[in-house]
C-alpha atoms as a PDB file:
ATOM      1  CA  UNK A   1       0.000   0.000   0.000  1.00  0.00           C
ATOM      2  CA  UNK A   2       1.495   3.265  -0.468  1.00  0.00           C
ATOM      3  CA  UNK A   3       1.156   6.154   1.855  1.00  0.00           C
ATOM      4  CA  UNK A   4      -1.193   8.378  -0.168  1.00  0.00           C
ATOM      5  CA  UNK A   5      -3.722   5.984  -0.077  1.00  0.00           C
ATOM      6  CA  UNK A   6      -3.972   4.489   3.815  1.00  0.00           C
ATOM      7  CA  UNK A   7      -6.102   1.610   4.347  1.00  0.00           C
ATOM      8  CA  UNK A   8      -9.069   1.957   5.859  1.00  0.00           C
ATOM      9  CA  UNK A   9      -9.320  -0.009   9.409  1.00  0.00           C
ATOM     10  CA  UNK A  10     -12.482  -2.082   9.933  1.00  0.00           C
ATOM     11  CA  UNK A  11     -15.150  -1.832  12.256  1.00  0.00           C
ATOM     12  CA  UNK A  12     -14.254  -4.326  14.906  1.00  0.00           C
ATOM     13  CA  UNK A  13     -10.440  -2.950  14.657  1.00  0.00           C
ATOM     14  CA  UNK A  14     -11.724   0.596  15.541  1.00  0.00           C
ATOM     15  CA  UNK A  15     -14.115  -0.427  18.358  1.00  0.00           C
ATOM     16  CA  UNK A  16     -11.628  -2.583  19.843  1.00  0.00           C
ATOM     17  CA  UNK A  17      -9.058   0.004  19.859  1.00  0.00           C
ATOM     18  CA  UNK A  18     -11.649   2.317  21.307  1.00  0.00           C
ATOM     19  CA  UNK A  19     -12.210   0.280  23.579  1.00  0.00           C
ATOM     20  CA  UNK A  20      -9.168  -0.562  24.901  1.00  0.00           C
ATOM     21  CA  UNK A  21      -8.802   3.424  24.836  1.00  0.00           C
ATOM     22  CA  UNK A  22     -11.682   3.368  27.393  1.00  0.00           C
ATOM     23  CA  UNK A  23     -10.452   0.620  29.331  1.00  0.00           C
ATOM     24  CA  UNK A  24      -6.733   2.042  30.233  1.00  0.00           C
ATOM     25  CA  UNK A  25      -8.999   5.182  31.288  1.00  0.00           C
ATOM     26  CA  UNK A  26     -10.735   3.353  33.575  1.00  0.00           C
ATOM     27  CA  UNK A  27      -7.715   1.829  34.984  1.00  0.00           C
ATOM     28  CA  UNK A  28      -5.375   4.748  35.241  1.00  0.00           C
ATOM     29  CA  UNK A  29      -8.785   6.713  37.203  1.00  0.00           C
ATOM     30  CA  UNK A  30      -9.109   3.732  39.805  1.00  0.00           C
ATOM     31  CA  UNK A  31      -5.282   3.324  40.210  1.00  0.00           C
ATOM     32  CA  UNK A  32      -4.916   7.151  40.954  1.00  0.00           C
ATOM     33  CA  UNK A  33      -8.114   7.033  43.668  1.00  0.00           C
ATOM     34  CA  UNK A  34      -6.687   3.681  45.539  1.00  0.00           C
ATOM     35  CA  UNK A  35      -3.932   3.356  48.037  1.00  0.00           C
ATOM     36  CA  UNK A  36      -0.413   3.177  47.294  1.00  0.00           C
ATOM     37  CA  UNK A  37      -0.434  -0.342  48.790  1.00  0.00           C
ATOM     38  CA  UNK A  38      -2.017  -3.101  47.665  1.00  0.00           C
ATOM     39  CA  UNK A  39      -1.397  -4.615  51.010  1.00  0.00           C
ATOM     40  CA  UNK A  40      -1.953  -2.578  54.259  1.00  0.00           C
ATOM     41  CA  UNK A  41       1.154  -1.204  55.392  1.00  0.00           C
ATOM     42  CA  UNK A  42       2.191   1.598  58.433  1.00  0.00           C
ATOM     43  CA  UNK A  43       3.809   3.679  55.592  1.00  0.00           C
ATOM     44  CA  UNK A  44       7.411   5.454  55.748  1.00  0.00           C
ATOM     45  CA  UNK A  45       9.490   8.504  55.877  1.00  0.00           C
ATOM     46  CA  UNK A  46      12.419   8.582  53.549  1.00  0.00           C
ATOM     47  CA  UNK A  47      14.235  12.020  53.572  1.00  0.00           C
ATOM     48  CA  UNK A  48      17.853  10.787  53.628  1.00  0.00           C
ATOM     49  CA  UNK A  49      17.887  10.037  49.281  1.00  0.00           C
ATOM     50  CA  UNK A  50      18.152  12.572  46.878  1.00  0.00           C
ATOM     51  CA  UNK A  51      14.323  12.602  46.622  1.00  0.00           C
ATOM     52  CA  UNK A  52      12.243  12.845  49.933  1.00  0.00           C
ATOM     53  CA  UNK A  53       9.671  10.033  50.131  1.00  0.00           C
ATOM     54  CA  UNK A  54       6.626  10.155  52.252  1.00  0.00           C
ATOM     55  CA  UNK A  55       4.114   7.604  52.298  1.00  0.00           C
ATOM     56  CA  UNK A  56       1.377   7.536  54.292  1.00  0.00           C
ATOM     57  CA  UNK A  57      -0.215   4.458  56.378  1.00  0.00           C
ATOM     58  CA  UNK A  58      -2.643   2.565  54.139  1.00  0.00           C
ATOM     59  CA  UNK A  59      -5.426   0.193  54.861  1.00  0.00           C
ATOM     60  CA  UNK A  60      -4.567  -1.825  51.375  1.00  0.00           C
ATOM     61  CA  UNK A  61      -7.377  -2.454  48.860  1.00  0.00           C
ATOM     62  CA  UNK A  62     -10.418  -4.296  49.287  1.00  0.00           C
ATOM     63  CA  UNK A  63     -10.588  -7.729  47.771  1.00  0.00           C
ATOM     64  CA  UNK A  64     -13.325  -5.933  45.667  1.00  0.00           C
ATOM     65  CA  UNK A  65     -11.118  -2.980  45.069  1.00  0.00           C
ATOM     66  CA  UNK A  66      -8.479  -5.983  43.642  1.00  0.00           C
ATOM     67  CA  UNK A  67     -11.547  -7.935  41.695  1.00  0.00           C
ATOM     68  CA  UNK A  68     -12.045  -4.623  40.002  1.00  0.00           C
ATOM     69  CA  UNK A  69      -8.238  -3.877  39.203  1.00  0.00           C
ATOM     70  CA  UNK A  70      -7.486  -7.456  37.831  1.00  0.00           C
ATOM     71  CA  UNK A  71     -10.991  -7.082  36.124  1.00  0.00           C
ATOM     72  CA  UNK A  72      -9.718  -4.183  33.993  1.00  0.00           C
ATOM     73  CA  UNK A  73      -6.722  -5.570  33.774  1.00  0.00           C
ATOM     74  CA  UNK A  74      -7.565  -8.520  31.890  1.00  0.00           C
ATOM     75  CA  UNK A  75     -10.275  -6.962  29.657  1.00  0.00           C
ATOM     76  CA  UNK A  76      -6.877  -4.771  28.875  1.00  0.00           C
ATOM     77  CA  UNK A  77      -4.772  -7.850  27.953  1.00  0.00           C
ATOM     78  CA  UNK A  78      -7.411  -9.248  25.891  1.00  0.00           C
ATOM     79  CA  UNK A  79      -7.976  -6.214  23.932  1.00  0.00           C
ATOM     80  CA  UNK A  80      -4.203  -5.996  23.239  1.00  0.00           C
ATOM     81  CA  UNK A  81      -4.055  -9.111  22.287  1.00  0.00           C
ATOM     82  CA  UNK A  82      -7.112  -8.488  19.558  1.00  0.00           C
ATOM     83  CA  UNK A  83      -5.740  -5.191  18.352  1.00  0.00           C
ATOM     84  CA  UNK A  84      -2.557  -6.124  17.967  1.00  0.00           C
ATOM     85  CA  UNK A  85      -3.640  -9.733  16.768  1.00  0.00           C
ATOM     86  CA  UNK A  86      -6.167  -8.434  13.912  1.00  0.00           C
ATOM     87  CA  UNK A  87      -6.149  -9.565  10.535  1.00  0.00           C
ATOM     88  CA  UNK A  88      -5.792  -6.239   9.588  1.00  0.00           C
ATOM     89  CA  UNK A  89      -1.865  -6.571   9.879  1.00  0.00           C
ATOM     90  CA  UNK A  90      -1.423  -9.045   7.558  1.00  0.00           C
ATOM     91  CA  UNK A  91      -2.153  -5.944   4.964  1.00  0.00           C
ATOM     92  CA  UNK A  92       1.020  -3.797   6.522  1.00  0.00           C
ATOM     93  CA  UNK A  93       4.343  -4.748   6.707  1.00  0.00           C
ATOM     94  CA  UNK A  94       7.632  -2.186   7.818  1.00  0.00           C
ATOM     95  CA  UNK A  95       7.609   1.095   8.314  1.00  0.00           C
ATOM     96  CA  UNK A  96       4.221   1.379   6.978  1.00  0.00           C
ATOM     97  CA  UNK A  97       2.854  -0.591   9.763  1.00  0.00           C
ATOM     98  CA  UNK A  98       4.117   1.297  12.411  1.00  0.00           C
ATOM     99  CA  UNK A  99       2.481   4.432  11.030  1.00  0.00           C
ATOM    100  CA  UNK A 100      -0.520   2.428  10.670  1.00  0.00           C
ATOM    101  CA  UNK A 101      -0.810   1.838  14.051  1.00  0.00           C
ATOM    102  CA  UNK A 102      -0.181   5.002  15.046  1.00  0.00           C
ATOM    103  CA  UNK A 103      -2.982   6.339  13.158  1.00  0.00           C
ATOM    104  CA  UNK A 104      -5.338   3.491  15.115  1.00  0.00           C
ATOM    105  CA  UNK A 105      -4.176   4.571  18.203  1.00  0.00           C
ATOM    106  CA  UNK A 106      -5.282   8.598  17.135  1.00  0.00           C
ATOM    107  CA  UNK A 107      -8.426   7.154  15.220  1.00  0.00           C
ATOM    108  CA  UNK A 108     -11.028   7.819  17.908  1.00  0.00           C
ATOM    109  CA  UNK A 109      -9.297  11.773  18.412  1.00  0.00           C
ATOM    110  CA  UNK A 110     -10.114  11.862  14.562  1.00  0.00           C
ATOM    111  CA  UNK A 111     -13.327  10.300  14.117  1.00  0.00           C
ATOM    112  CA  UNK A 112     -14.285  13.164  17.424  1.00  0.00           C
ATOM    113  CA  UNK A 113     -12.865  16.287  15.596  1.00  0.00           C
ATOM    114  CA  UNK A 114     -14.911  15.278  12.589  1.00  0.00           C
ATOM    115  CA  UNK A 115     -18.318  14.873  14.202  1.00  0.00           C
ATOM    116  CA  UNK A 116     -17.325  18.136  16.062  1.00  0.00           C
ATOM    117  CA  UNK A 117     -16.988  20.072  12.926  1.00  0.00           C
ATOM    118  CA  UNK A 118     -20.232  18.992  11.453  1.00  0.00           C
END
């Protein structure tokens, strides 16, 4: 294929990287409200390295704080695996692939700017 004339990426390729888009939100969100420690733990004071550390006691996560981590986490792994996995590919090869996937990993921003505009 040559570069003026990018393949267009299917249905099921674009909702899975969408997907996985909304998935790694959803993750990164619940990772920045939970503790620092998975387990409990009486936390620390570390102000003798370059960096001071301070962390502060934690009760841990809930087992259903941990159910909903691993959740996302595997929906995330699976989604990889189908994005990255997709017949699609076999079309790409090189350098041309690369920038292929970069443009499915930007699709969603683009497909959003265009239904803005209208």
């Amino acid at each position: 294929m040559s570069e003026s004339t990018p393949p267009e990426f299917p249905s099921d390729l674009l909702a899975g990287q969408e997907e996985l888009h909304q998935v790694r939100s959803e993750l990164h969100a619940l990772l920045k409200r939970l503790p620092w420690s998975v387990e409990p733990h009486d936390g620390f004071h570390d102000d003798q390295g370059w960096r001071k550390v301070v962390r502060p006691a934690t009760p841990g996560w809930t087992p259903d704080e941990q159910a909903e981590v691993e959740k996302l986490r595997q929906r995330e792994r699976e989604l990889v695996v189908f994005v990255t996995g997709h017949r699609f590919w076999e079309q790409v090869s090189g350098p041309e692939a690369v920038d292929t996937r970069m443009r499915l990993k930007h699709a969603h921003k683009a497909v959003r700017e265009a239904s803005v505009e209208r």
